[in-house]
Protein backbone atom coordinates (compact mmCIF):
# COMPACT_ATOMS: atom_id res chain seq x y z
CA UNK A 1 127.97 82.84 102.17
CA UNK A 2 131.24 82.56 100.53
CA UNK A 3 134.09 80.01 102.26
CA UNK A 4 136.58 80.04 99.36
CA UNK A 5 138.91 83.12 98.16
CA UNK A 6 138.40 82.05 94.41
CA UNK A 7 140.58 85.58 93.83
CA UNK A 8 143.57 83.45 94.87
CA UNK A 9 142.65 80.68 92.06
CA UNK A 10 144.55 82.23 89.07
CA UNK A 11 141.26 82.04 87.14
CA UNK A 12 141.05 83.22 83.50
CA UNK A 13 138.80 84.08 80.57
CA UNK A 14 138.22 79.94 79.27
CA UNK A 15 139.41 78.68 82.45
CA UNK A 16 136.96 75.88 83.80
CA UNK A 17 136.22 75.79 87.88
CA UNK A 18 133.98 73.07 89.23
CA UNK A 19 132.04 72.91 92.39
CA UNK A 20 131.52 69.88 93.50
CA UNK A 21 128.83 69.28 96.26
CA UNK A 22 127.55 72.60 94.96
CA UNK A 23 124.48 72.82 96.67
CA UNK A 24 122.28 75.85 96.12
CA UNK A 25 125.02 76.95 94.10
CA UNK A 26 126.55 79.76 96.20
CA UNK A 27 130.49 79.16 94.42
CA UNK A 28 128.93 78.44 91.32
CA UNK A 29 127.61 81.53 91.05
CA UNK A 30 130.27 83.91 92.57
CA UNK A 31 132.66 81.44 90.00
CA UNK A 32 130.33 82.67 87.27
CA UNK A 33 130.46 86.45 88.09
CA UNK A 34 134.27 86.03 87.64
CA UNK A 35 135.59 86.97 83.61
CA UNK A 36 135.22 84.22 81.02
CA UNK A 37 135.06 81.71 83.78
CA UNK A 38 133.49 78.32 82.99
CA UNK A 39 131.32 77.57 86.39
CA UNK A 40 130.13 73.90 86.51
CA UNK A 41 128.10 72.88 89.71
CA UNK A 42 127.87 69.63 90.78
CA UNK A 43 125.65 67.76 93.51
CA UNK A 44 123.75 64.97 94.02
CA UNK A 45 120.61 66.69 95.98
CA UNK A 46 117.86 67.02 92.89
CA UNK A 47 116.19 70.03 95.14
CA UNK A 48 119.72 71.89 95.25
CA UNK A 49 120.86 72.17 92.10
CA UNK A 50 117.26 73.46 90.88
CA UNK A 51 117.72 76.19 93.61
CA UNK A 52 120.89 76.47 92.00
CA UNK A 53 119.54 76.88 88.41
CA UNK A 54 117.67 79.39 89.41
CA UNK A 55 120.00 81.43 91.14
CA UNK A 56 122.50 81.20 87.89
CA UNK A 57 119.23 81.56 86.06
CA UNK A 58 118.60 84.92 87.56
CA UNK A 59 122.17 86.39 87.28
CA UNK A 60 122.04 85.66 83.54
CA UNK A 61 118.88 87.63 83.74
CA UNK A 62 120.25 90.73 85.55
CA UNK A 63 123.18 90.27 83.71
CA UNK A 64 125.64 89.53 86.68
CA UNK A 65 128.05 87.72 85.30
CA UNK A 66 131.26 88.04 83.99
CA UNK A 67 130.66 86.95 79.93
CA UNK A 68 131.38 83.05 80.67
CA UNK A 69 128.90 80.17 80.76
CA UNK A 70 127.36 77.66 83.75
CA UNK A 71 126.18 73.83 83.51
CA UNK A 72 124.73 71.67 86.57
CA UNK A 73 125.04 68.08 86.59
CA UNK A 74 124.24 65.29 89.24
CA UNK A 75 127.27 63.45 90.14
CA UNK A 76 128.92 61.85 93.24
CA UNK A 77 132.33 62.95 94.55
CA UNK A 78 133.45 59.36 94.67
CA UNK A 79 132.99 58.59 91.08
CA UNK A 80 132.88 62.22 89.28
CA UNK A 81 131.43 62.05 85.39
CA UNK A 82 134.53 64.25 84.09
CA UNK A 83 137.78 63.44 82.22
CA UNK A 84 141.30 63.64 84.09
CA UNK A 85 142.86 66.93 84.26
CA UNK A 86 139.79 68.73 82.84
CA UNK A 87 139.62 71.35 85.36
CA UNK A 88 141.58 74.68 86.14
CA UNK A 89 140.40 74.56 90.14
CA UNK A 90 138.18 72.74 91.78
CA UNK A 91 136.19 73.50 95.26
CA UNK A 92 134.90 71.01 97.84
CA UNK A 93 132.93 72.98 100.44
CA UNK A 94 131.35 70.92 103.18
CA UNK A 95 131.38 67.88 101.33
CA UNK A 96 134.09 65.41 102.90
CA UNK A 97 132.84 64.83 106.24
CA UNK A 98 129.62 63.15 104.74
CA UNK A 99 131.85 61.04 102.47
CA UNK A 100 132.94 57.37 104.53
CA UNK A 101 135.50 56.71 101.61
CA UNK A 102 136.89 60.19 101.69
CA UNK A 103 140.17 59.03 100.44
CA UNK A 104 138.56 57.79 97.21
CA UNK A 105 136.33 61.05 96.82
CA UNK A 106 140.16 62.77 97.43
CA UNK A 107 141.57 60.96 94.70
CA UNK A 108 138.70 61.87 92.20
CA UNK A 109 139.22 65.76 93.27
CA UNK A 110 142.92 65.57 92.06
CA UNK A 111 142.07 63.52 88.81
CA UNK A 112 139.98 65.75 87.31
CA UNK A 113 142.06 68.88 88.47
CA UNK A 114 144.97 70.36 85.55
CA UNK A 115 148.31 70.37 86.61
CA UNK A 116 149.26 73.34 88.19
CA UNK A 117 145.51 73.43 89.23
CA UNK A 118 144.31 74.86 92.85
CA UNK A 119 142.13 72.95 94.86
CA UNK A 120 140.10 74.31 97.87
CA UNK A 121 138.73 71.79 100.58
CA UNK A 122 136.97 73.59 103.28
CA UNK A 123 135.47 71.53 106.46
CA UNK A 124 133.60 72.02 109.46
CA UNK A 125 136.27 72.92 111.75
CA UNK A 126 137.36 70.80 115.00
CA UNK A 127 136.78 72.52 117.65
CA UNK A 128 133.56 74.29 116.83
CA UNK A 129 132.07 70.79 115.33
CA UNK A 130 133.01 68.59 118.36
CA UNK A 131 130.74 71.00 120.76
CA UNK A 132 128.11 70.70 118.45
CA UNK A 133 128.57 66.69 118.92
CA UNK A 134 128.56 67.50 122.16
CA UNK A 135 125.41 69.85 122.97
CA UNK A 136 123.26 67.24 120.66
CA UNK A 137 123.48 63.27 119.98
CA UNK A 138 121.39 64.24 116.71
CA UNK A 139 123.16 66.68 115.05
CA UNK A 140 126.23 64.59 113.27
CA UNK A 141 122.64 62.94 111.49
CA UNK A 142 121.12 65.75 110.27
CA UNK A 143 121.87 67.97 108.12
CA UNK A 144 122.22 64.65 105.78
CA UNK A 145 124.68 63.04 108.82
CA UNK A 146 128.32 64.40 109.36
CA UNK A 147 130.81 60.84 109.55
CA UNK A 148 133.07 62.66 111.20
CA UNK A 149 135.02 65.49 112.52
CA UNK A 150 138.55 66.36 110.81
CA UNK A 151 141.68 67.29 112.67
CA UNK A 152 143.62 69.68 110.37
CA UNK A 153 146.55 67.75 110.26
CA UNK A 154 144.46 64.97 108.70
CA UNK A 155 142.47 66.68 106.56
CA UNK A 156 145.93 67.95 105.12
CA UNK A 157 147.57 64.50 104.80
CA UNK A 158 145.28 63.21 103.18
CA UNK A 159 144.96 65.58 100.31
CA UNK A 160 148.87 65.82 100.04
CA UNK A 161 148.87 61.90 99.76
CA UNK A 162 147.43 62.18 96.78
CA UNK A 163 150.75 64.18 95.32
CA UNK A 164 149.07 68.11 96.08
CA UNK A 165 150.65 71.02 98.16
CA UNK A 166 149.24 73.28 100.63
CA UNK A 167 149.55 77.20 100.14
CA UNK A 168 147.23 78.36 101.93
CA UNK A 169 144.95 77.94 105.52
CA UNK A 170 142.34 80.06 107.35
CA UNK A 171 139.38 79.92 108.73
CA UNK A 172 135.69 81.77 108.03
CA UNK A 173 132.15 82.00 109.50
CA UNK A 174 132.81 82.86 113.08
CA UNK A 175 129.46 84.58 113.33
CA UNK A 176 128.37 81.51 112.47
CA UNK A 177 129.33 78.92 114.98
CA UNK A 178 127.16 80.16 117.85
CA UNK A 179 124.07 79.45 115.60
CA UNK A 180 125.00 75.73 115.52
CA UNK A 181 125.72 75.81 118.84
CA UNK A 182 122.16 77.01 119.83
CA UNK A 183 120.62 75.57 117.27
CA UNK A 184 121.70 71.91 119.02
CA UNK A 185 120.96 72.91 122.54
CA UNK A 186 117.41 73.26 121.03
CA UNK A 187 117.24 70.10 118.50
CA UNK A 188 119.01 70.61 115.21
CA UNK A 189 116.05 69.85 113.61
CA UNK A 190 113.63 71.95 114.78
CA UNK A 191 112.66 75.43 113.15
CA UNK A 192 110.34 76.24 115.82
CA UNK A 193 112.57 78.12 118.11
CA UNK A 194 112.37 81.76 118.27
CA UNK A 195 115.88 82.19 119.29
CA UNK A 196 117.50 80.12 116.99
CA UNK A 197 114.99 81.64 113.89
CA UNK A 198 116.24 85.17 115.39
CA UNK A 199 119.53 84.39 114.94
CA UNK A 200 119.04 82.93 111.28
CA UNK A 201 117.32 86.56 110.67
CA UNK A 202 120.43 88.43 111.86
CA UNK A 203 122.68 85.59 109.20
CA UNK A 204 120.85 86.35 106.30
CA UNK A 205 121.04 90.26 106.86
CA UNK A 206 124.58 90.13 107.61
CA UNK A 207 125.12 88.28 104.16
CA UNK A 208 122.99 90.22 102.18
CA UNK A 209 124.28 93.82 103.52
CA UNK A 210 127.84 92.70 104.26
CA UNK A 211 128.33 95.64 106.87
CA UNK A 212 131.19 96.53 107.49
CA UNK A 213 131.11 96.18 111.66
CA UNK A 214 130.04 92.59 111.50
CA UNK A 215 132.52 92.05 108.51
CA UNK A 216 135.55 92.93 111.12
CA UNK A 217 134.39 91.50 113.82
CA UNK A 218 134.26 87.94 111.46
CA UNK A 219 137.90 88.21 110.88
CA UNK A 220 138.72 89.13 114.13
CA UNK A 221 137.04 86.08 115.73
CA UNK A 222 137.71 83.36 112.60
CA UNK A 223 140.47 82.35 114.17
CA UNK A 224 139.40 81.18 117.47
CA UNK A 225 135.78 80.71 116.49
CA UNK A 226 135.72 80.06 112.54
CA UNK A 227 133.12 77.24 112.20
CA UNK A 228 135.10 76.23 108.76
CA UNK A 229 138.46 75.21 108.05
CA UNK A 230 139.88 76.10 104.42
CA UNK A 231 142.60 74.75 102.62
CA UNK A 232 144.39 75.59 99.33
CA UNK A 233 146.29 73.23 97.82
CA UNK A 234 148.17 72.86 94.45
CA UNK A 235 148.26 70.63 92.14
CA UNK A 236 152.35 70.15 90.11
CA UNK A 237 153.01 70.63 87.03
């Protein structure tokens, strides 16, 4: 499930991306498959970034890649283990609303970014989070706990605080936001549920296949429904 356009990154043969709160590695790898590309993942879940390794591990088996090179490392957003200005672009994917001092895990994003870098922030988005608050008084815990819920015209001053400009908004994963819905009218944590497991079936078909009906009815309904907000921003020279 891909939330960034990383086509819209200006990414070269050499060029270094990182992605930080990389989880099972999902922009790490599609950073990888991209020509010369330097893909560096970044998490602190242990369990993640193995299920990462092994996804980048079986690309470089199959030879899906695009001829650059991959590293993991364990590192926290608020105090990232990289020089300043090291990086070409850097993604944040459903990282900042599980960070309490997101303006300090902001200002780490834009010191390790080049100038003239992009940076992509994508978030759960407003209106589709707060009824998931809503339906369940556990769900903003699980799911290792969601702090809270970002307005866009925060999330956007925030970032251009820290000296960055915004190019680019939309939204992705309307399919995706009724899951979360049912899934807390049920108990975000349970996995018993035939409904909810039904509907996680029909998810992970849709993203392996990628048909085309369920591909057009995403972008028609991402921007009423979208369950993620994603913003570009650059970074001046």
């Amino acid at each position: 499930m891909i939330t960034a356009d990383l086509k819209r990154l200006g990414l070269k043969p050499g060029h270094r991306l990182l992605d930080i709160g990389c989880g099972s590695g999902r922009h790490t790898c599609e950073a990888y498959r991209l020509k010369g590309v330097v893909a560096v993942g970044a998490d602190l879940n242990i369990a993640d970034l193995k299920q990462a390794r092994e996804r980048l591990e079986f690309h470089d088996r199959l030879g899906e890649h695009g001829g650059g090179c991959w590293c993991l490392a364990t590192a926290d957003v608020r105090r990232l283990p990289f020089p300043g200005a090291h990086f070409h672009a850097v993604i944040c994917s459903e990282v900042m609303e599980h960070i309490p001092e997101h303006h300090r895990a902001a200002d780490e994003l834009v010191r390790v970014l080049k100038p003239g870098g992009h940076l992509v922030v994508s978030v759960p988005r407003y209106f589709p989070e707060r009824i998931c608050w809503a339906l369940s008084r556990e769900y903003h815990q699980a799911n290792q706990g969601h702090v809270r819920i970002y307005r866009k015209k925060a999330l956007i001053s925030l970032i251009e605080h820290t000296g960055l400009t915004l190019y680019r908004v939309h939204h992705a994963h309307s399919l995706h936001a009724p899951y979360w819905w049912l899934k807390c009218l049920v108990g975000p944590t349970r996995n018993d549920s035939t409904a909810v497991n039904l509907y996680h079936r029909f998810l992970t078909w849709d993203i392996l296949h990628h048909p085309r009906l369920t591909r057009q009815l995403d972008r028609l309904l991402n921007p009423i429904l979208g369950k993620s907000l994603v913003l570009y921003f650059r970074k001046p020279r």
